[in-house]
C-alpha atoms as a PDB file:
ATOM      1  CA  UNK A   1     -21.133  55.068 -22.697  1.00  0.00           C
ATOM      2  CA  UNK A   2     -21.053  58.967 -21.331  1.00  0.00           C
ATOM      3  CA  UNK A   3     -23.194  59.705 -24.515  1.00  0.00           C
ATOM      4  CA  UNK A   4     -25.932  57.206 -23.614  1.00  0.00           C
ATOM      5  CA  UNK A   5     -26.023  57.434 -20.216  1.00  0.00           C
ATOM      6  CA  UNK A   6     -23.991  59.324 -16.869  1.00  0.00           C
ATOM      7  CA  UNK A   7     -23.954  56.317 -15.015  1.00  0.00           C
ATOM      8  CA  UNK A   8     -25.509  52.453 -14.658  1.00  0.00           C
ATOM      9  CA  UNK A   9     -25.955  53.387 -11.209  1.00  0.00           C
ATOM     10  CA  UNK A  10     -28.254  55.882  -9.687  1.00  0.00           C
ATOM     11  CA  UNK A  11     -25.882  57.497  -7.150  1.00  0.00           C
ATOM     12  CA  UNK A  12     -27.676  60.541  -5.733  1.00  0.00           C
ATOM     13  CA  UNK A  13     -30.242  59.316  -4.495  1.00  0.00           C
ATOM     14  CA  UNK A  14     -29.291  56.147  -2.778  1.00  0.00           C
ATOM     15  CA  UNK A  15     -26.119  58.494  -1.443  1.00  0.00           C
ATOM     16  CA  UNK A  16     -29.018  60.427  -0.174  1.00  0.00           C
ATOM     17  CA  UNK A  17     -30.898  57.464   1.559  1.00  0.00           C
ATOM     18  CA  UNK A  18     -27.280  56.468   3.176  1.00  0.00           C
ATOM     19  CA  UNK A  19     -26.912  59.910   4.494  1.00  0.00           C
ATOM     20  CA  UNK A  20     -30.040  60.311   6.260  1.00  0.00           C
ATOM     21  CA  UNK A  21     -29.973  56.668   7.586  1.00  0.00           C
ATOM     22  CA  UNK A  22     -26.216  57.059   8.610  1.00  0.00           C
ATOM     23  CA  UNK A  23     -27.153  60.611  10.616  1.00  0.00           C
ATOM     24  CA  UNK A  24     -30.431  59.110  12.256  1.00  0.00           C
ATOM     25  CA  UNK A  25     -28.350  55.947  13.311  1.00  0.00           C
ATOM     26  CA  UNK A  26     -24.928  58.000  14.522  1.00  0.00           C
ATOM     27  CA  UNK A  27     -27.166  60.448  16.633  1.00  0.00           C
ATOM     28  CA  UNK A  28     -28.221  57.342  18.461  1.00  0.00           C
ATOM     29  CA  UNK A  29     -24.633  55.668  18.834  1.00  0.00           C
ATOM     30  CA  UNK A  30     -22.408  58.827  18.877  1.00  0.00           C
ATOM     31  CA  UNK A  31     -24.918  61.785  19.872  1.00  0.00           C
ATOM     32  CA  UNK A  32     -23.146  65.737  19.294  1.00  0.00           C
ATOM     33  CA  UNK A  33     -25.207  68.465  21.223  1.00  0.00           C
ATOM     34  CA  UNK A  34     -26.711  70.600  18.963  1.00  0.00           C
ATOM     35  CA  UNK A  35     -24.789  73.467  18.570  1.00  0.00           C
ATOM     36  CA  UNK A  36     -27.663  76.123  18.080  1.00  0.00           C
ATOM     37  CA  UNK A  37     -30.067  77.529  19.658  1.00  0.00           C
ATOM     38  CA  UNK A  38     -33.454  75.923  19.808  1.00  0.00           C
ATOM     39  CA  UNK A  39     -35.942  79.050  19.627  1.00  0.00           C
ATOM     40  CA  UNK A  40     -38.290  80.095  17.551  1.00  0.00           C
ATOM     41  CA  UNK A  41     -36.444  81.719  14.596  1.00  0.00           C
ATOM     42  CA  UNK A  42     -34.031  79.166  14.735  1.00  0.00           C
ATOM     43  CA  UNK A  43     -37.445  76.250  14.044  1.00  0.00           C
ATOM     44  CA  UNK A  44     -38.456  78.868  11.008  1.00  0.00           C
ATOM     45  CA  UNK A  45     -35.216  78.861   9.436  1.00  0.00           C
ATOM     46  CA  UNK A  46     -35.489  75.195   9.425  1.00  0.00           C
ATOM     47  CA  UNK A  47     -38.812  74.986   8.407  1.00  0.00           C
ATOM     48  CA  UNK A  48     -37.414  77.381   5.378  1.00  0.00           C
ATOM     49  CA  UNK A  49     -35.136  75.500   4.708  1.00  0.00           C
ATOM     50  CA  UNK A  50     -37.302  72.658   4.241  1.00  0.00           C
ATOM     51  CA  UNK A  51     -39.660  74.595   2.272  1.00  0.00           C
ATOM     52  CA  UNK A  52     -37.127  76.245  -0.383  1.00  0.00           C
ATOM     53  CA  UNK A  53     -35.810  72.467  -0.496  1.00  0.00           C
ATOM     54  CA  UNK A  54     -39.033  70.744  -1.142  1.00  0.00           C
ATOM     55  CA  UNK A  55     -40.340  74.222  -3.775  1.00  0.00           C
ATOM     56  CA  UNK A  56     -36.590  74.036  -5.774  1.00  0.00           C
ATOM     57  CA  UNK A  57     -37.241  70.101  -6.396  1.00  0.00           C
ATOM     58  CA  UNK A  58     -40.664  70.447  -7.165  1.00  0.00           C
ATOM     59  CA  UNK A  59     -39.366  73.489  -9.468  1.00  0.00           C
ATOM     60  CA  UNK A  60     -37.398  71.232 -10.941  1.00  0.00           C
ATOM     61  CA  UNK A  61     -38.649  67.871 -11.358  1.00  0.00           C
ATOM     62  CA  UNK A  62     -41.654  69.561 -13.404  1.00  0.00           C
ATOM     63  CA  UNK A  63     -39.587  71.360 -15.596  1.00  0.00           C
ATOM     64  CA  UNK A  64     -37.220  67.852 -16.561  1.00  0.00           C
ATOM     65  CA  UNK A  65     -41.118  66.391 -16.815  1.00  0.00           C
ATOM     66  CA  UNK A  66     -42.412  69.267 -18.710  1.00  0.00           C
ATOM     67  CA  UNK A  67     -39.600  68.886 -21.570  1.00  0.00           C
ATOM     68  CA  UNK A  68     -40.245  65.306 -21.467  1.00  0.00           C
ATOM     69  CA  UNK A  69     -36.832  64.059 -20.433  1.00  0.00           C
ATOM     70  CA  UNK A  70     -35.735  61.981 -17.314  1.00  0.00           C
ATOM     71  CA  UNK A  71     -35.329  62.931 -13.836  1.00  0.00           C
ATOM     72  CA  UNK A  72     -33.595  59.393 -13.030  1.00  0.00           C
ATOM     73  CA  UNK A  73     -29.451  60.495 -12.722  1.00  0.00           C
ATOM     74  CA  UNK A  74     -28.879  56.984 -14.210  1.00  0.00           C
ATOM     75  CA  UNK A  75     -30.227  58.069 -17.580  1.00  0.00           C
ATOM     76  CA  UNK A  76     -29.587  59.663 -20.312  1.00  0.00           C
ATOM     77  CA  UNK A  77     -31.013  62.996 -21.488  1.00  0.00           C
ATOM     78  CA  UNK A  78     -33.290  63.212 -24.200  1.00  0.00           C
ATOM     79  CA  UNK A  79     -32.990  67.128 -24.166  1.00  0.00           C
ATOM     80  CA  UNK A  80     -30.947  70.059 -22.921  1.00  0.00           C
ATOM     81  CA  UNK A  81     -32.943  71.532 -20.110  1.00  0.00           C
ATOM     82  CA  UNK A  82     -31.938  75.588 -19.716  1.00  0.00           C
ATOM     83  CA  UNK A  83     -34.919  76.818 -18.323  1.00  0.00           C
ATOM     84  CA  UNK A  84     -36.696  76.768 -15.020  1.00  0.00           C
ATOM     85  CA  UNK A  85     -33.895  76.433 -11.853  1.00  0.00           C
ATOM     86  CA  UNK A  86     -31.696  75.469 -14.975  1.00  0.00           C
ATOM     87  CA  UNK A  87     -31.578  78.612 -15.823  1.00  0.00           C
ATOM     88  CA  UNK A  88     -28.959  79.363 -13.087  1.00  0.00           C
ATOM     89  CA  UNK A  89     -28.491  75.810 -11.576  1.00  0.00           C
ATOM     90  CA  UNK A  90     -27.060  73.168 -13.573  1.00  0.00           C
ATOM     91  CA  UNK A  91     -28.152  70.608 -10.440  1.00  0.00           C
ATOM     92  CA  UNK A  92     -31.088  71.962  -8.661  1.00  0.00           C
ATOM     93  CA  UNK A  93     -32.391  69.038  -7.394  1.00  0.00           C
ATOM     94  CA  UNK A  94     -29.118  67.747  -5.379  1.00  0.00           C
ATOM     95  CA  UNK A  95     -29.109  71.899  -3.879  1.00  0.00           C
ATOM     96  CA  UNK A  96     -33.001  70.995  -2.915  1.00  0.00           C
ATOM     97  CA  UNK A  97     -31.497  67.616  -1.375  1.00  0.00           C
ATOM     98  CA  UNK A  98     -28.992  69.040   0.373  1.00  0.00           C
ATOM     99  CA  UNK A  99     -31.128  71.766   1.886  1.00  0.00           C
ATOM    100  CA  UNK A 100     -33.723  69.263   3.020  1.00  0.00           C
ATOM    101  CA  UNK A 101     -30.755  67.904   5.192  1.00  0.00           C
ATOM    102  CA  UNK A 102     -30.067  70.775   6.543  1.00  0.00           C
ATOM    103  CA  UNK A 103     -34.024  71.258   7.438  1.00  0.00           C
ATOM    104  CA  UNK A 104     -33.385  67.942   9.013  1.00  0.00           C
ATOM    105  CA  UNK A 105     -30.672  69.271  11.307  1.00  0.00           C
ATOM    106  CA  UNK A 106     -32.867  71.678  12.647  1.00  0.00           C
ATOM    107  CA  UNK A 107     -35.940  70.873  13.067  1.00  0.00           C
ATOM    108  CA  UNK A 108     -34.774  67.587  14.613  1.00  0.00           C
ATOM    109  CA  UNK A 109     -31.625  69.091  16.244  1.00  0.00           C
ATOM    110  CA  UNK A 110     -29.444  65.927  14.878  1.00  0.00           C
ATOM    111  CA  UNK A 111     -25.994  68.042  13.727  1.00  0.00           C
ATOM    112  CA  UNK A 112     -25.082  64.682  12.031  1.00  0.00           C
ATOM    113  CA  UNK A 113     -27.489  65.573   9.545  1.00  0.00           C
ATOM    114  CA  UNK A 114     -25.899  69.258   8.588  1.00  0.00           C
ATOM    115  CA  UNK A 115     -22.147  66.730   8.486  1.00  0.00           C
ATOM    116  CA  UNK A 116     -23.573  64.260   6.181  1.00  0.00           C
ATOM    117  CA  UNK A 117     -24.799  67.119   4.326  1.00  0.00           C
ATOM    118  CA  UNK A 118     -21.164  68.112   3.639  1.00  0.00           C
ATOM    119  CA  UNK A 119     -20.095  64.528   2.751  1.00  0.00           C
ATOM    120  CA  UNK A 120     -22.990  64.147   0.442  1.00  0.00           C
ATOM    121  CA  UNK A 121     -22.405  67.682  -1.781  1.00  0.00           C
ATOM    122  CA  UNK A 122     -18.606  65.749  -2.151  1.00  0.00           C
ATOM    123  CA  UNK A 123     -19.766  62.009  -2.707  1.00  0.00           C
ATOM    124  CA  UNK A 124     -22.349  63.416  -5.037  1.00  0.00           C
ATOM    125  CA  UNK A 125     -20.313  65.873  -7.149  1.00  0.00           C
ATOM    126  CA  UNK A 126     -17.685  62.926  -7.527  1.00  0.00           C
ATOM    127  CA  UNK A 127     -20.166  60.417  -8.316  1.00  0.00           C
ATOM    128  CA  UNK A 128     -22.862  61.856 -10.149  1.00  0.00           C
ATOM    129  CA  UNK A 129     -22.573  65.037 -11.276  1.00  0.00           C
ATOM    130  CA  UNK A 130     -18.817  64.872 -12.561  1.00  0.00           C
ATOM    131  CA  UNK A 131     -20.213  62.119 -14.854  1.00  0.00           C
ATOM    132  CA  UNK A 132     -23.241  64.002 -15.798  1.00  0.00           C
ATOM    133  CA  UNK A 133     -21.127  67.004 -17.472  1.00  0.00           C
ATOM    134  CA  UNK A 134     -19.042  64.301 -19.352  1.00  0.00           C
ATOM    135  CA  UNK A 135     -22.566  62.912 -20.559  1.00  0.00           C
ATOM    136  CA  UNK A 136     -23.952  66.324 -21.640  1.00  0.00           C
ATOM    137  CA  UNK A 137     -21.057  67.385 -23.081  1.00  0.00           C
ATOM    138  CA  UNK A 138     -20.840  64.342 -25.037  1.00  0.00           C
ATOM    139  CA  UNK A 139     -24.253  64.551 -26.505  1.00  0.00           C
ATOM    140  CA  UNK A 140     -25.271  67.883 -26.945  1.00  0.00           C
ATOM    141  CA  UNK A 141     -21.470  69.014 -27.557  1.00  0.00           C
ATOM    142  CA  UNK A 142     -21.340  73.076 -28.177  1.00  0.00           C
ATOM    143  CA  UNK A 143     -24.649  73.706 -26.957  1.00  0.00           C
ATOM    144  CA  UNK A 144     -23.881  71.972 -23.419  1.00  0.00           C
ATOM    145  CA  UNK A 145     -20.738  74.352 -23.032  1.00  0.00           C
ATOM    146  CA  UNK A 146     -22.544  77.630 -23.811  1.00  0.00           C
ATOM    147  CA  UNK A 147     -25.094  76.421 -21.022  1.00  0.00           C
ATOM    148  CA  UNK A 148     -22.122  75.258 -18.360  1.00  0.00           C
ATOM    149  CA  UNK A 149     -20.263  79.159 -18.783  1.00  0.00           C
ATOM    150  CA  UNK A 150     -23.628  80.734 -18.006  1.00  0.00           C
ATOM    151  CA  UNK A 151     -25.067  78.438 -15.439  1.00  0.00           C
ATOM    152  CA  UNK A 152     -23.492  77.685 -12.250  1.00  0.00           C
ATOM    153  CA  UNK A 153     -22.858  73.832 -11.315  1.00  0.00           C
ATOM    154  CA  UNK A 154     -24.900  74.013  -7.686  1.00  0.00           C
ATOM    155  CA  UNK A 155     -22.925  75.725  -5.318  1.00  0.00           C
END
Protein backbone atom coordinates (compact mmCIF):
# COMPACT_ATOMS: atom_id res chain seq x y z
CA UNK A 1 0.00 0.00 0.00
CA UNK A 2 2.94 2.76 0.89
CA UNK A 3 3.86 2.40 -2.89
CA UNK A 4 0.38 3.35 -4.13
CA UNK A 5 -0.60 5.65 -1.83
CA UNK A 6 0.65 7.50 1.90
CA UNK A 7 -2.56 7.14 3.32
CA UNK A 8 -6.60 6.35 2.58
CA UNK A 9 -7.13 9.25 4.65
CA UNK A 10 -6.33 12.83 4.00
CA UNK A 11 -4.92 13.82 7.41
CA UNK A 12 -3.42 17.30 7.03
CA UNK A 13 -5.85 19.00 6.10
CA UNK A 14 -8.82 17.92 8.08
CA UNK A 15 -6.07 18.05 11.21
CA UNK A 16 -5.90 21.54 9.96
CA UNK A 17 -9.75 22.27 9.93
CA UNK A 18 -9.82 20.63 13.67
CA UNK A 19 -7.15 22.97 14.75
CA UNK A 20 -8.56 26.14 13.74
CA UNK A 21 -12.13 25.11 14.83
CA UNK A 22 -10.75 23.72 18.22
CA UNK A 23 -8.70 27.31 18.84
CA UNK A 24 -11.77 29.54 17.70
CA UNK A 25 -14.09 27.39 20.02
CA UNK A 26 -11.46 27.14 23.24
CA UNK A 27 -10.88 31.02 23.05
CA UNK A 28 -14.58 31.25 23.67
CA UNK A 29 -14.83 28.51 26.55
CA UNK A 30 -11.28 28.80 28.06
CA UNK A 31 -9.99 32.39 26.88
CA UNK A 32 -5.72 32.95 27.61
CA UNK A 33 -4.78 36.76 27.40
CA UNK A 34 -2.72 37.30 24.68
CA UNK A 35 0.60 37.34 25.69
CA UNK A 36 2.01 40.07 23.21
CA UNK A 37 1.80 43.20 22.55
CA UNK A 38 -0.90 44.51 20.29
CA UNK A 39 0.95 47.44 18.29
CA UNK A 40 1.69 48.05 15.13
CA UNK A 41 4.78 45.91 14.33
CA UNK A 42 3.41 43.28 16.23
CA UNK A 43 -0.14 43.42 13.40
CA UNK A 44 2.78 43.42 10.47
CA UNK A 45 4.50 40.50 11.68
CA UNK A 46 1.23 38.82 11.60
CA UNK A 47 0.17 40.05 8.52
CA UNK A 48 3.78 38.51 7.32
CA UNK A 49 3.22 35.79 8.54
CA UNK A 50 0.12 35.37 6.76
CA UNK A 51 1.59 36.50 3.63
CA UNK A 52 4.86 34.15 3.53
CA UNK A 53 2.11 31.40 4.51
CA UNK A 54 -0.35 32.05 1.81
CA UNK A 55 3.06 32.91 -1.07
CA UNK A 56 4.97 29.33 0.21
CA UNK A 57 1.53 27.36 -0.56
CA UNK A 58 0.82 29.08 -3.56
CA UNK A 59 4.72 28.39 -4.34
CA UNK A 60 3.99 25.16 -3.89
CA UNK A 61 0.76 23.96 -4.97
CA UNK A 62 1.80 25.30 -8.60
CA UNK A 63 4.87 23.60 -8.72
CA UNK A 64 3.03 19.83 -7.59
CA UNK A 65 0.41 21.25 -10.50
CA UNK A 66 3.06 22.27 -12.84
CA UNK A 67 4.74 18.61 -12.83
CA UNK A 68 1.37 17.26 -13.10
CA UNK A 69 1.20 15.26 -9.90
CA UNK A 70 -1.24 15.53 -6.87
CA UNK A 71 -1.45 17.95 -4.18
CA UNK A 72 -4.14 15.66 -2.27
CA UNK A 73 -1.76 13.94 0.87
CA UNK A 74 -4.08 10.91 0.35
CA UNK A 75 -2.50 10.13 -3.00
CA UNK A 76 0.04 8.83 -4.51
CA UNK A 77 2.79 10.60 -6.46
CA UNK A 78 3.06 10.36 -9.98
CA UNK A 79 6.54 12.16 -9.87
CA UNK A 80 9.41 13.20 -7.63
CA UNK A 81 9.00 16.89 -7.14
CA UNK A 82 12.75 18.57 -6.27
CA UNK A 83 12.24 21.84 -7.46
CA UNK A 84 10.42 24.95 -6.42
CA UNK A 85 10.09 25.10 -2.19
CA UNK A 86 11.13 21.35 -2.78
CA UNK A 87 14.18 22.32 -3.39
CA UNK A 88 14.87 22.86 0.37
CA UNK A 89 11.46 21.75 1.88
CA UNK A 90 10.38 18.32 1.58
CA UNK A 91 6.70 19.66 3.08
CA UNK A 92 6.19 23.21 2.18
CA UNK A 93 2.74 23.31 2.23
CA UNK A 94 2.16 21.99 6.02
CA UNK A 95 5.24 25.01 6.94
CA UNK A 96 2.70 27.47 4.87
CA UNK A 97 -0.19 25.86 7.13
CA UNK A 98 1.38 26.18 10.09
CA UNK A 99 2.43 29.77 9.54
CA UNK A 100 -1.08 30.77 8.56
CA UNK A 101 -1.89 29.69 12.24
CA UNK A 102 0.39 31.57 13.59
CA UNK A 103 -0.96 34.73 11.38
CA UNK A 104 -4.12 33.68 13.04
CA UNK A 105 -2.75 34.17 16.54
CA UNK A 106 -1.93 37.53 15.83
CA UNK A 107 -3.90 39.22 13.96
CA UNK A 108 -6.84 37.85 15.98
CA UNK A 109 -4.92 37.76 19.32
CA UNK A 110 -6.39 34.02 20.02
CA UNK A 111 -2.90 32.30 21.61
CA UNK A 112 -4.89 29.01 21.18
CA UNK A 113 -4.17 29.32 17.69
CA UNK A 114 -0.07 29.62 18.04
CA UNK A 115 -0.84 26.06 20.73
CA UNK A 116 -2.72 24.22 18.18
CA UNK A 117 -0.07 25.21 15.91
CA UNK A 118 2.36 23.12 18.00
CA UNK A 119 -0.04 20.13 18.25
CA UNK A 120 -0.66 20.21 14.58
CA UNK A 121 3.37 20.23 13.33
CA UNK A 122 3.23 16.77 15.84
CA UNK A 123 -0.25 15.24 14.75
CA UNK A 124 0.80 16.01 11.23
CA UNK A 125 4.39 14.70 11.12
CA UNK A 126 2.94 11.43 12.83
CA UNK A 127 0.12 11.15 10.58
CA UNK A 128 0.99 12.32 7.33
CA UNK A 129 4.23 13.03 6.65
CA UNK A 130 5.91 9.91 8.44
CA UNK A 131 3.79 7.92 5.92
CA UNK A 132 4.62 10.06 3.04
CA UNK A 133 8.56 9.26 3.28
CA UNK A 134 7.63 5.48 3.54
CA UNK A 135 5.53 6.12 0.23
CA UNK A 136 8.34 7.97 -1.63
CA UNK A 137 10.81 5.88 -0.60
CA UNK A 138 8.92 2.99 -1.72
CA UNK A 139 8.34 4.20 -5.19
CA UNK A 140 10.99 6.20 -6.33
CA UNK A 141 13.59 4.12 -4.08
CA UNK A 142 17.36 5.69 -4.55
CA UNK A 143 16.27 8.74 -6.08
CA UNK A 144 13.85 9.64 -3.00
CA UNK A 145 16.94 9.20 -0.56
CA UNK A 146 19.38 11.43 -2.50
CA UNK A 147 16.44 14.09 -2.33
CA UNK A 148 15.64 13.42 1.69
CA UNK A 149 19.84 14.00 2.60
CA UNK A 150 19.70 17.28 0.69
CA UNK A 151 16.31 18.60 1.53
CA UNK A 152 15.16 19.29 4.91
CA UNK A 153 11.75 17.58 6.14
CA UNK A 154 9.92 21.16 7.22
CA UNK A 155 11.33 22.34 10.23
Amino acid sequence: MTAERPSGFPWPPVLLLVCVAAAWLLAHLRPIAWPGLDDGPARFVGLGFGVFGIGLMTWAIRTLRHHNTTVRPDRGSDTLVTSGPYHWLRNPIYLADVFLMFALAEMTKNIWFAILALVFSGLVTWLAILPEEAHLEARFGDAYRNYKATARRWI
